[in-house]
Protein backbone atom coordinates (compact mmCIF):
# COMPACT_ATOMS: atom_id res chain seq x y z
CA UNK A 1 -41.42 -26.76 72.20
CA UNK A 2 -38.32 -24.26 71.72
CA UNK A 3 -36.07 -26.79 71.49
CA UNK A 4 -38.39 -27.73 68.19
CA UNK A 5 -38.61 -24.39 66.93
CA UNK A 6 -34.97 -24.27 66.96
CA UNK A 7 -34.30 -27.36 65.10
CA UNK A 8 -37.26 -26.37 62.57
CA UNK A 9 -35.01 -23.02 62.10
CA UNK A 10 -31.89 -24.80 61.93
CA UNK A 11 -33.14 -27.10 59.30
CA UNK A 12 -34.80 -24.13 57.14
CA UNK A 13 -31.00 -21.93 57.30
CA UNK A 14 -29.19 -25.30 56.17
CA UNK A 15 -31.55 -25.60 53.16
CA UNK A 16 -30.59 -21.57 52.57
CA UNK A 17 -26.95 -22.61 52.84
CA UNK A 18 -27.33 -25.40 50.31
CA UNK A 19 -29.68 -23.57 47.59
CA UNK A 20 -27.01 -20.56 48.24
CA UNK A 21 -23.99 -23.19 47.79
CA UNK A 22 -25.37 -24.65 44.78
CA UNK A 23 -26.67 -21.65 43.00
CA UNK A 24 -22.83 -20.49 43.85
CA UNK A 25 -21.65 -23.07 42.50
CA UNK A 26 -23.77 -23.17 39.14
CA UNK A 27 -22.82 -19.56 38.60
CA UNK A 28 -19.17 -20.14 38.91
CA UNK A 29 -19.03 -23.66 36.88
CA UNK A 30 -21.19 -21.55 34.19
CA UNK A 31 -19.00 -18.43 34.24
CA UNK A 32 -15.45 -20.84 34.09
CA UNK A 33 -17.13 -22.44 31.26
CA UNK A 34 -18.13 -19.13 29.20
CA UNK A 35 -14.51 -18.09 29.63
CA UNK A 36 -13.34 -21.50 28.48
CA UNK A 37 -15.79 -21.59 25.58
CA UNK A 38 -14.04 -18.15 24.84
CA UNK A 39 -11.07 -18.85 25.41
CA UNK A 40 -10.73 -22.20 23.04
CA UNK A 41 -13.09 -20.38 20.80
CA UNK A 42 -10.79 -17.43 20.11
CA UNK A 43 -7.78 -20.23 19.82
CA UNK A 44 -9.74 -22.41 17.27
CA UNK A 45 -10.49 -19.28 15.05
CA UNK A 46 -6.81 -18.25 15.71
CA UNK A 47 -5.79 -21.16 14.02
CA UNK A 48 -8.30 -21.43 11.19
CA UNK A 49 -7.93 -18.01 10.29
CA UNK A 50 -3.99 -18.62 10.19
CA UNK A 51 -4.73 -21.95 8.45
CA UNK A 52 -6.94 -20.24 5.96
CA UNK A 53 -4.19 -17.00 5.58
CA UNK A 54 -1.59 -20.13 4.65
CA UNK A 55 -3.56 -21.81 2.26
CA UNK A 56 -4.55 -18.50 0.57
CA UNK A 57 -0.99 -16.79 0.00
CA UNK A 58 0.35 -20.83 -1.39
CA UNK A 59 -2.38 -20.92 -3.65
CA UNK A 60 -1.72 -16.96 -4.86
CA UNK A 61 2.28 -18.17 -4.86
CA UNK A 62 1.03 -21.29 -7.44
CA UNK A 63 -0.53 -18.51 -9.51
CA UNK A 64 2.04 -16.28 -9.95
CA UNK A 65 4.93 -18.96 -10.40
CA UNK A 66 2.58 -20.08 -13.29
CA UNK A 67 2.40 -16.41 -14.46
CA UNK A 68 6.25 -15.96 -14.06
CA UNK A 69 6.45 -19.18 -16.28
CA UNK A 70 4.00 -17.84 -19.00
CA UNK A 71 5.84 -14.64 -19.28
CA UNK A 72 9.39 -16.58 -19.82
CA UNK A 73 7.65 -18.31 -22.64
CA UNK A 74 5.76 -15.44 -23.84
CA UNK A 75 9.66 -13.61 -23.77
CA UNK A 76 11.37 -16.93 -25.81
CA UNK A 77 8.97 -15.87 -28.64
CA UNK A 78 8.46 -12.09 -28.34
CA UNK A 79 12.82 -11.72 -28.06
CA UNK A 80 13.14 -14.00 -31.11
CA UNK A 81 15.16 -12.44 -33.91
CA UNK A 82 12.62 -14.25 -36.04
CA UNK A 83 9.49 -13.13 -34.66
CA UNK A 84 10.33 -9.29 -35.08
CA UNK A 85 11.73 -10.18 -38.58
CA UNK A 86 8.13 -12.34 -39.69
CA UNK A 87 5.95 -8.91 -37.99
CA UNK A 88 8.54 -6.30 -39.99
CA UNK A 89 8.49 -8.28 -43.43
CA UNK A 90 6.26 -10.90 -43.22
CA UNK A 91 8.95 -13.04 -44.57
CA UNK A 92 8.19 -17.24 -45.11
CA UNK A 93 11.27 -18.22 -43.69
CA UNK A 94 10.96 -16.41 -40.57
CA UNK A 95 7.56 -17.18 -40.61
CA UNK A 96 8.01 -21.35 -40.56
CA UNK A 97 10.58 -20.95 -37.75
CA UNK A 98 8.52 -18.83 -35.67
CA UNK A 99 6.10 -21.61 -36.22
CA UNK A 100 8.26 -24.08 -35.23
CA UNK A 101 9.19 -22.23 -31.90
CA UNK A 102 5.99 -21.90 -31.08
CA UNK A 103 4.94 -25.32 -31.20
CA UNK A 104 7.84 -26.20 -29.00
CA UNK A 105 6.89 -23.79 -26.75
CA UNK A 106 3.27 -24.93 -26.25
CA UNK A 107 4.58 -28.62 -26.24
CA UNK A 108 6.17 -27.42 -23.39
CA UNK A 109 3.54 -26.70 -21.53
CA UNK A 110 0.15 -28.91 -22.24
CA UNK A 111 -1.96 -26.49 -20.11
CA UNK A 112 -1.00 -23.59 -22.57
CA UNK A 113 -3.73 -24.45 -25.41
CA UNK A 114 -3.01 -21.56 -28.23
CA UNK A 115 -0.22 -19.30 -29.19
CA UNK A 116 -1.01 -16.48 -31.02
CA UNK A 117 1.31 -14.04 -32.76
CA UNK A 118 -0.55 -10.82 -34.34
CA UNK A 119 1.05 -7.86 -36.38
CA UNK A 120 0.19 -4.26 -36.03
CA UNK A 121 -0.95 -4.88 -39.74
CA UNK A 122 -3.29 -7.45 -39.02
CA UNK A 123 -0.93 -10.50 -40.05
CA UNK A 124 -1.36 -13.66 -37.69
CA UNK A 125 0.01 -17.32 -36.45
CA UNK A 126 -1.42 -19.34 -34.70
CA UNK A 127 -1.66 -23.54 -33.75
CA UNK A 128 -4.93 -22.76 -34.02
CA UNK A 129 -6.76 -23.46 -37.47
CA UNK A 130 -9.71 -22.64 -36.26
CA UNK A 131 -8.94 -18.92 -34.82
CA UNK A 132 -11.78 -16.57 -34.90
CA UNK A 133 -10.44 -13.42 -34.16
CA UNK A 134 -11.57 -9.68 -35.65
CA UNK A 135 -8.24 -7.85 -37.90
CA UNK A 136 -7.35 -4.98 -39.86
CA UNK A 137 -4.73 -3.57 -41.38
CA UNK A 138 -4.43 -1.20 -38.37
CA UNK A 139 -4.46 -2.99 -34.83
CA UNK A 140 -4.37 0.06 -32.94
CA UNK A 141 -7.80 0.71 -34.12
CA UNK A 142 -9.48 -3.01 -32.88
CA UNK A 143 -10.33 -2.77 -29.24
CA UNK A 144 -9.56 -5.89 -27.93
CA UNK A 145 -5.79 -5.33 -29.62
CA UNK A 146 -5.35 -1.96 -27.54
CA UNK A 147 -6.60 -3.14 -24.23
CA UNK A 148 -4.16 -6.50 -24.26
CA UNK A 149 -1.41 -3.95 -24.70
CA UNK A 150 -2.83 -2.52 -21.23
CA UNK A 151 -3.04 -6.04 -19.48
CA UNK A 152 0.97 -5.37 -18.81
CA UNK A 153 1.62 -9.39 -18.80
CA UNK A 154 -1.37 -9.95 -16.54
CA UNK A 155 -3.61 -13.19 -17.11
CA UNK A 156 -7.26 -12.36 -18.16
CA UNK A 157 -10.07 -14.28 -19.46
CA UNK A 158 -11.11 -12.56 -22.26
CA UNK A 159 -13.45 -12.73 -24.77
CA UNK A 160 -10.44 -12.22 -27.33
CA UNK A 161 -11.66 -14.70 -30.18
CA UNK A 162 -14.91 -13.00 -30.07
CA UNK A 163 -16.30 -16.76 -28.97
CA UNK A 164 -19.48 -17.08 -27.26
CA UNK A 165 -19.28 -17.63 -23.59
CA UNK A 166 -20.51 -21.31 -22.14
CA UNK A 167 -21.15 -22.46 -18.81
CA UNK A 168 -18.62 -25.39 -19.83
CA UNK A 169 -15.75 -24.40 -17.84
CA UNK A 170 -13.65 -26.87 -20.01
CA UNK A 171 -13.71 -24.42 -22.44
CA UNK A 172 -12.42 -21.56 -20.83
CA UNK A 173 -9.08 -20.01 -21.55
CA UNK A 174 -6.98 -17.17 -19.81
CA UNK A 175 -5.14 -15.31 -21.78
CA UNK A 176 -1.75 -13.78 -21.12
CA UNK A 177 -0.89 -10.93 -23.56
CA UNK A 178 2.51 -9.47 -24.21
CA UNK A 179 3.70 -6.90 -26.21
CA UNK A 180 6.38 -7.14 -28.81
CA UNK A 181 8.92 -4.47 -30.02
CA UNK A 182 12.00 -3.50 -32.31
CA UNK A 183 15.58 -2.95 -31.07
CA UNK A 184 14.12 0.84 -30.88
CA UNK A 185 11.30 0.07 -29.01
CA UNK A 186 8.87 0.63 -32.31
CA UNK A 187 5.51 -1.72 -31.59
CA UNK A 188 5.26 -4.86 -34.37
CA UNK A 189 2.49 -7.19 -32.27
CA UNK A 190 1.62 -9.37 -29.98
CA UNK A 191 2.00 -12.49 -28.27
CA UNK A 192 -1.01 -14.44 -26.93
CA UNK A 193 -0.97 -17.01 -25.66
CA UNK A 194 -3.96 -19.12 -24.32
CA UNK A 195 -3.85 -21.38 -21.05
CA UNK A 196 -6.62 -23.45 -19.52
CA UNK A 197 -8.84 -22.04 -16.86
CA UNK A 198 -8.08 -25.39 -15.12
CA UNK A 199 -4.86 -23.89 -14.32
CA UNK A 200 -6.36 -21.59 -12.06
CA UNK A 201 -9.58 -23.40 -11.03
CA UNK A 202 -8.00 -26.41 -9.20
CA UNK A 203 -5.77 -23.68 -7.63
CA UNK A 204 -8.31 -22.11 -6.11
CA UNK A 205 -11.57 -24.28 -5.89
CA UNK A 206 -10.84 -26.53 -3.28
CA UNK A 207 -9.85 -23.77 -0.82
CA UNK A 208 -11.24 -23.76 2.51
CA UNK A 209 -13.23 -20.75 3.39
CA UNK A 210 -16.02 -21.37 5.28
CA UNK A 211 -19.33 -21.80 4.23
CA UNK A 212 -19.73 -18.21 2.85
CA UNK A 213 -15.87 -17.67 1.59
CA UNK A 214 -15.16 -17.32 -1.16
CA UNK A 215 -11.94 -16.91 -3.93
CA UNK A 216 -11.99 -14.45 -6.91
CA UNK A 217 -9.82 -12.76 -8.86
CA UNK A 218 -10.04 -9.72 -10.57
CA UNK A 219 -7.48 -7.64 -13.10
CA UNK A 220 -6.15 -4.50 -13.14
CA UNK A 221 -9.22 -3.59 -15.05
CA UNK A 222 -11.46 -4.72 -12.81
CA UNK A 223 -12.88 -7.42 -14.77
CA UNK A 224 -13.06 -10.78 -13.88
CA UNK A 225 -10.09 -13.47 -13.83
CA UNK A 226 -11.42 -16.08 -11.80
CA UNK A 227 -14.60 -17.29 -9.77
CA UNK A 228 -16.28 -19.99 -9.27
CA UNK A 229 -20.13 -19.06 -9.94
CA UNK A 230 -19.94 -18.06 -14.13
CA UNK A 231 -22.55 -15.71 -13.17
CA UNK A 232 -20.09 -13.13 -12.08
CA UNK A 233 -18.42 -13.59 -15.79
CA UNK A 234 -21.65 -12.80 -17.46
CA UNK A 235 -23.71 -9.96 -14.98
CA UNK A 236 -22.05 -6.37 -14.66
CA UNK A 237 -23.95 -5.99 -11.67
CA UNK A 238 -22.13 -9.01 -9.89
CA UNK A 239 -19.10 -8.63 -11.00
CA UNK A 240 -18.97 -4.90 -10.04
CA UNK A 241 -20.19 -6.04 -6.76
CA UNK A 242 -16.39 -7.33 -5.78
């Protein structure tokens, strides 16, 4: 009868030990495997967030080396002995070889759509027959005129022409505006000149940024360069929100 009782109790403290080893055992397998989920976690977002970074500052170093090349262009036509002559005097001569150079330069770039050259005085050339744009014999007077001055050589898209904004992104243009001036730094113009918002957009479209990222660009005005929901191009309230 003891020798029953014993083995009874013997039985019941090796089912203890067993539910004690195996709850043990599930505690440790689940604790090693929150540290590994951790662990890999924290080197998987390591990596994408260094993958994203990457991708980021190549598309940003695209951008700019298509700004750098839109300002060398922009300075072929501004530094022109001919331009500065055609704003000054309005002179035909000057006049038909700035037109020449300005086709050349746009030929040499397909993505640059319009070239624009505009007098303090209201005097303009353009590729573009078709230019809707709001003069005067003073420049300094029309809005859009002053602030391109500000834009120091930085692409915008701007509402320049005056056109009416579409959701058709083919129509888009950025606009990169330069300042042009005499040997004594007296102001004659502008230079304008119009490049596809293509140029940008496949920069910066395809990105990978998770499935809330997302890329935008903004001026030195705070207005709106680049994103890829129009909405922000057309509501204050969004576009103030970045």
């Amino acid at each position: 009868m003891k020798i029953s009782k014993w083995f009874r109790g013997l039985k019941y403290i090796r089912v203890q030990i067993i539910i004690y080893y195996l709850m043990t055992s599930i505690l440790l397998v689940t604790f090693m495997s929150t540290i590994l989920y951790m662990s890999l976690s924290s080197i998987l977002m390591a990596g994408e967030l260094s993958n994203t970074t990457e991708s980021v500052e190549k598309s940003g170093q695209s951008i700019q080396l298509y700004v750098e090349k839109l300002k060398a262009l922009s300075n072929i036509l501004a530094r022109n002995p001919n331009t500065t002559s055609y704003l000054k005097t309005g002179d035909s001569t000057a006049r038909e070889n700035v037109a020449s150079l300005l086709d050349n330069v746009l030929e040499s770039d397909k993505m640059v759509l319009t070239g624009i050259l505009v007098s303090k005085s209201g005097r303009i050339l353009s590729n573009d027959s078709h230019l809707d744009m709001k003069v005067s014999e003073d420049m300094m007077n029309e809005s859009w005129y002053v602030d391109a001055m500000k834009d120091d050589n930085m692409p915008v898209l701007t509402s320049i022409r005056r056109q009416e904004f579409t959701m058709d992104k083919n129509t888009w243009v950025s606009s990169m505006g330069q300042e042009i001036t005499d040997q004594n730094g007296e102001h004659l113009g502008l230079i304008i000149l119009d490049f596809s918002y293509e140029v940008i957009d496949n920069l910066l479209s395809n990105l990978s940024l998770g499935k809330q990222g997302f890329a935008f660009i903004l001026d030195n005005q705070n207005e709106v360069v680049y994103h890829m929901n129009p909405a922000y191009f057309e509501d204050p309230l969004k576009a103030k929100e970045l």
